[in-house]
C-alpha atoms as a PDB file:
ATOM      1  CA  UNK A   1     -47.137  97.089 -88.885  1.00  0.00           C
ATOM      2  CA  UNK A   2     -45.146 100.075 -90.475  1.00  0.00           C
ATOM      3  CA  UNK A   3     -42.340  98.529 -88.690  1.00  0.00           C
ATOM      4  CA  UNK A   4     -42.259  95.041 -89.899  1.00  0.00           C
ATOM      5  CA  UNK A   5     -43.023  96.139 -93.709  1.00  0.00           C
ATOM      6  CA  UNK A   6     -40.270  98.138 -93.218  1.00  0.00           C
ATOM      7  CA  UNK A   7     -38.274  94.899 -92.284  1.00  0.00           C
ATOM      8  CA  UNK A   8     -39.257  93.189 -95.506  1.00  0.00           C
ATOM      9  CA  UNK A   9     -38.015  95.902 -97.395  1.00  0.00           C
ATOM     10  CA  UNK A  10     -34.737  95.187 -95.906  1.00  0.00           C
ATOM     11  CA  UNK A  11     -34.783  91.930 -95.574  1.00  0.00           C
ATOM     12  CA  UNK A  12     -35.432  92.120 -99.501  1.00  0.00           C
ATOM     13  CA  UNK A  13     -32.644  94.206 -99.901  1.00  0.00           C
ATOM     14  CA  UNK A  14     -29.631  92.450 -97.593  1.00  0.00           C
ATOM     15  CA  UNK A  15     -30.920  88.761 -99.699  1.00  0.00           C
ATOM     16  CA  UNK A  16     -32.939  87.476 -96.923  1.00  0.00           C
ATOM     17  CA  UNK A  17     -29.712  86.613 -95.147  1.00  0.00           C
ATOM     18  CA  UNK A  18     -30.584  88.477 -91.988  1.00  0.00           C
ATOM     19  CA  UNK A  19     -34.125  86.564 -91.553  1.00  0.00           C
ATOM     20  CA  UNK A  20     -32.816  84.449 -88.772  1.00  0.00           C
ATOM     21  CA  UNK A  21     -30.549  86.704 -86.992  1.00  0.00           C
ATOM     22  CA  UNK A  22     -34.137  89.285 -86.759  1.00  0.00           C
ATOM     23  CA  UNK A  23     -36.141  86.411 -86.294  1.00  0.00           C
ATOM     24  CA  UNK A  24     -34.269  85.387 -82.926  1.00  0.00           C
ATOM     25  CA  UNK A  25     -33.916  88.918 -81.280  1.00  0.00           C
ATOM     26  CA  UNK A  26     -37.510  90.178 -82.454  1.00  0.00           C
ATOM     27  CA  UNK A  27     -38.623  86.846 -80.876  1.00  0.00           C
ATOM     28  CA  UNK A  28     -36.542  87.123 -77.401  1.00  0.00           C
ATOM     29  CA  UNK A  29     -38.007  90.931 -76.932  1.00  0.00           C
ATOM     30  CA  UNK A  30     -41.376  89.436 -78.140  1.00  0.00           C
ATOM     31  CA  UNK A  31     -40.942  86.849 -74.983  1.00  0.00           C
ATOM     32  CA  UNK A  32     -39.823  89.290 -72.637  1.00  0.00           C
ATOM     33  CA  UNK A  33     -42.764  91.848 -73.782  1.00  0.00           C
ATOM     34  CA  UNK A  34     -45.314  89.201 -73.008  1.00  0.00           C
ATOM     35  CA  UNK A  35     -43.650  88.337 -69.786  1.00  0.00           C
ATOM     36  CA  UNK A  36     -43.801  91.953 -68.424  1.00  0.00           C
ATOM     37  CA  UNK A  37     -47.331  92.113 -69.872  1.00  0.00           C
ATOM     38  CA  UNK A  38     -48.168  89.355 -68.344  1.00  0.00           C
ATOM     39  CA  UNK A  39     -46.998  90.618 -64.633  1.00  0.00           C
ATOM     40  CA  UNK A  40     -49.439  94.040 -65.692  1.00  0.00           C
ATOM     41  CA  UNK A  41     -45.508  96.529 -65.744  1.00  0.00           C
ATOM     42  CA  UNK A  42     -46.343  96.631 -69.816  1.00  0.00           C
ATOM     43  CA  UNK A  43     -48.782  97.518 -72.109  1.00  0.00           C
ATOM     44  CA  UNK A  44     -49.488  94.725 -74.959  1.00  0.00           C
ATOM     45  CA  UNK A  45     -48.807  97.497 -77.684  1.00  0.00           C
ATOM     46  CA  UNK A  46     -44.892  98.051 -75.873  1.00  0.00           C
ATOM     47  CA  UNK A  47     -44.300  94.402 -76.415  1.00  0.00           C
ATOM     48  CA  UNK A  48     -45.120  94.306 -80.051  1.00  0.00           C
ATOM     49  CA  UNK A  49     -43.432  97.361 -80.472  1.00  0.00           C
ATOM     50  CA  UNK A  50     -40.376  95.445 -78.805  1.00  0.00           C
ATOM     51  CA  UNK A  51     -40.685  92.433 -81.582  1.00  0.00           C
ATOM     52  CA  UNK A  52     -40.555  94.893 -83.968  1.00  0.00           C
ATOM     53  CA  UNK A  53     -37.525  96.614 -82.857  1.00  0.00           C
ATOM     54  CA  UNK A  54     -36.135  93.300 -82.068  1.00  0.00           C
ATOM     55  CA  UNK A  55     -36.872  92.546 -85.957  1.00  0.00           C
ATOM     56  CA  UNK A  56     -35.003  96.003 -87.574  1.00  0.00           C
ATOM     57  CA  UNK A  57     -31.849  95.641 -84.628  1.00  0.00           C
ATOM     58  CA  UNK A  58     -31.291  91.607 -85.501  1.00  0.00           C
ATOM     59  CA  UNK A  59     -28.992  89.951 -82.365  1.00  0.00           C
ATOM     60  CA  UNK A  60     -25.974  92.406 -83.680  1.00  0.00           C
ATOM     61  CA  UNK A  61     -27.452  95.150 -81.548  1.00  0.00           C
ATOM     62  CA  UNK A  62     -29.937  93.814 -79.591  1.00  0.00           C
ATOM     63  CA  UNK A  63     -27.368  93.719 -76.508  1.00  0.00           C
ATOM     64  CA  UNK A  64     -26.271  97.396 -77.003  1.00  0.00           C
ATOM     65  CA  UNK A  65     -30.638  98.012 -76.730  1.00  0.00           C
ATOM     66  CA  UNK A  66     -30.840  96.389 -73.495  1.00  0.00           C
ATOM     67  CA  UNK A  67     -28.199  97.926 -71.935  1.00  0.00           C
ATOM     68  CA  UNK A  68     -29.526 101.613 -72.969  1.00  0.00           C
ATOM     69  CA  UNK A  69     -33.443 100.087 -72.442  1.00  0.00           C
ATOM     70  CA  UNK A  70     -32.434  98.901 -68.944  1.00  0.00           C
ATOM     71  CA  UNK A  71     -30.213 102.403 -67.978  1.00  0.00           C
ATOM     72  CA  UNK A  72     -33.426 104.629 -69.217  1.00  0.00           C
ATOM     73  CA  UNK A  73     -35.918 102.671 -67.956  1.00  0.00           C
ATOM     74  CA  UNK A  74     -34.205 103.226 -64.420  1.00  0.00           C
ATOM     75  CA  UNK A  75     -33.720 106.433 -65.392  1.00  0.00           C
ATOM     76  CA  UNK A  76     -37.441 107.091 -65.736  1.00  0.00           C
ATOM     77  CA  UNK A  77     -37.927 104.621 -62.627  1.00  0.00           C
ATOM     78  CA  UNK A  78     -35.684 107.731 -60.348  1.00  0.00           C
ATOM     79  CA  UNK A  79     -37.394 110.057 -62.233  1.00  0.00           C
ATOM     80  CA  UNK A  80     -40.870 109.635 -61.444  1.00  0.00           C
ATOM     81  CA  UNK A  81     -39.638 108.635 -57.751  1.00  0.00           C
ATOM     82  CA  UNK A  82     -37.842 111.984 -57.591  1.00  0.00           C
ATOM     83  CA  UNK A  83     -41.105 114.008 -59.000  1.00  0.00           C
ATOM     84  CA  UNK A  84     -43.017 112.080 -56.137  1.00  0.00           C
ATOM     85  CA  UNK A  85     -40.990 112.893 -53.821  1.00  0.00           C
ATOM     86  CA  UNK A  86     -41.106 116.570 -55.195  1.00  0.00           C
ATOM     87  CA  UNK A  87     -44.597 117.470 -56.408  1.00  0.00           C
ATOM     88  CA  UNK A  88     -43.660 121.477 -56.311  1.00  0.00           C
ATOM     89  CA  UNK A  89     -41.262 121.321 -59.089  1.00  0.00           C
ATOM     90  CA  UNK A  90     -43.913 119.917 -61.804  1.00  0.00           C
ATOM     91  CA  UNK A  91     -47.155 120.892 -63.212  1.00  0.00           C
ATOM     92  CA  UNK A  92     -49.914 119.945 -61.595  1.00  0.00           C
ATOM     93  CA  UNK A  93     -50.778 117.948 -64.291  1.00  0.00           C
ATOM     94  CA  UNK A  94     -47.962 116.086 -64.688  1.00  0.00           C
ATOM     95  CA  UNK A  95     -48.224 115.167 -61.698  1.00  0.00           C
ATOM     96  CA  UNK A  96     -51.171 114.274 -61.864  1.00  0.00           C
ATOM     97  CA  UNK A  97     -50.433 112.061 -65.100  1.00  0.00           C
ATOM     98  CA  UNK A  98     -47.287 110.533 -63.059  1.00  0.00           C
ATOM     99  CA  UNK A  99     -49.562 109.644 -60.214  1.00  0.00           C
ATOM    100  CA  UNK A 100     -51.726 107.980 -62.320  1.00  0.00           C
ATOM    101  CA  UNK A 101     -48.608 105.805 -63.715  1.00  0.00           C
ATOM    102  CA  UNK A 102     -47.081 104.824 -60.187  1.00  0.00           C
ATOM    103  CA  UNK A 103     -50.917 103.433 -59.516  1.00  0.00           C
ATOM    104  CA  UNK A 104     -50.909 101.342 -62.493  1.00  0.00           C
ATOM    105  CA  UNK A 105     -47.530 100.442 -62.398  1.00  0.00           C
ATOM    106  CA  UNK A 106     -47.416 101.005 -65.942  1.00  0.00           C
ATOM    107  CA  UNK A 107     -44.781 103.147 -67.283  1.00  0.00           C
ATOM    108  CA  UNK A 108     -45.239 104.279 -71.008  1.00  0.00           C
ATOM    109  CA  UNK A 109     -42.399 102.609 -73.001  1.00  0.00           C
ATOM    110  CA  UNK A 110     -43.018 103.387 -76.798  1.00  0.00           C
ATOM    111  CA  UNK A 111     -40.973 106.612 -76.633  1.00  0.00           C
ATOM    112  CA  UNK A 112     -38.682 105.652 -74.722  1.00  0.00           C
ATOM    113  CA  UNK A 113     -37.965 102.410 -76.466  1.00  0.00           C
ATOM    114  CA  UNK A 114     -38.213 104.189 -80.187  1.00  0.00           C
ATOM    115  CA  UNK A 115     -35.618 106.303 -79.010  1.00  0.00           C
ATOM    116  CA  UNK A 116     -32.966 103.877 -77.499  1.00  0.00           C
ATOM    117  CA  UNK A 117     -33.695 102.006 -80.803  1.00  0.00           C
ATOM    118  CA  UNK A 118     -32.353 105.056 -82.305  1.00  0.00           C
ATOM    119  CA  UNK A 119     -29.537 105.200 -80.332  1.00  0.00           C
ATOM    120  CA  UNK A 120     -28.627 101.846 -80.357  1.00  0.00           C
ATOM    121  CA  UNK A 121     -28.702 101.856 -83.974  1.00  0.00           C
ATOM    122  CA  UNK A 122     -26.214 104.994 -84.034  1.00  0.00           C
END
């Protein structure tokens, strides 16, 4: 919600002229939040977070996002695999808390994406 009255702001500021533009892109992560929800790989609070990133980026950057979402998120994806493969070289209870993710099949995305959004933006 801090998000998207932080969108109004700017959307107040620019004129309103960037309503569409953050209207399509928050709306196209929106769809692809609810479709990874959907298959159980997200959690319902990553794909609103994803409409609300879509809403501050506008379709300008949303491309440079999903290139950096899709390289971390296979990133993380090698990472977990690797401290799997691995379990010496973490803390038990990481591993335990990475265990518990590869069950679920749920990898937490809210950092991750905040920061790409970040870097996109840069």
């Amino acid at each position: 919600l801090v998000l998207i009255g932080l969108w109004v702001v700017l959307a107040a500021i620019e004129g309103f002229g960037i309503v569409g533009s953050a209207l399509a892109a928050g709306g196209l992560l929106l769809m692809l939040g609810v479709g990874a929800w959907v298959l159980k790989l997200m959690g319902a609070g990553d794909a609103k977070l994803l409409f609300a990133s879509g809403l501050l980026l506008g379709v300008p950057y949303l491309l440079p996002f999903s290139i950096y979402l899709m390289l971390g998120t296979i990133v993380s994806v090698i990472g977990f695999a690797g401290a799997r493969m691995a379990p010496f070289m973490v803390p038990p209870t990481m591993a335990a808390r990475i265990d518990g993710i590869v069950a679920t099949r749920r990898i937490p995305a809210a950092v991750p994406i905040c920061l790409i959004w970040l870097i996109a933006l840069a």
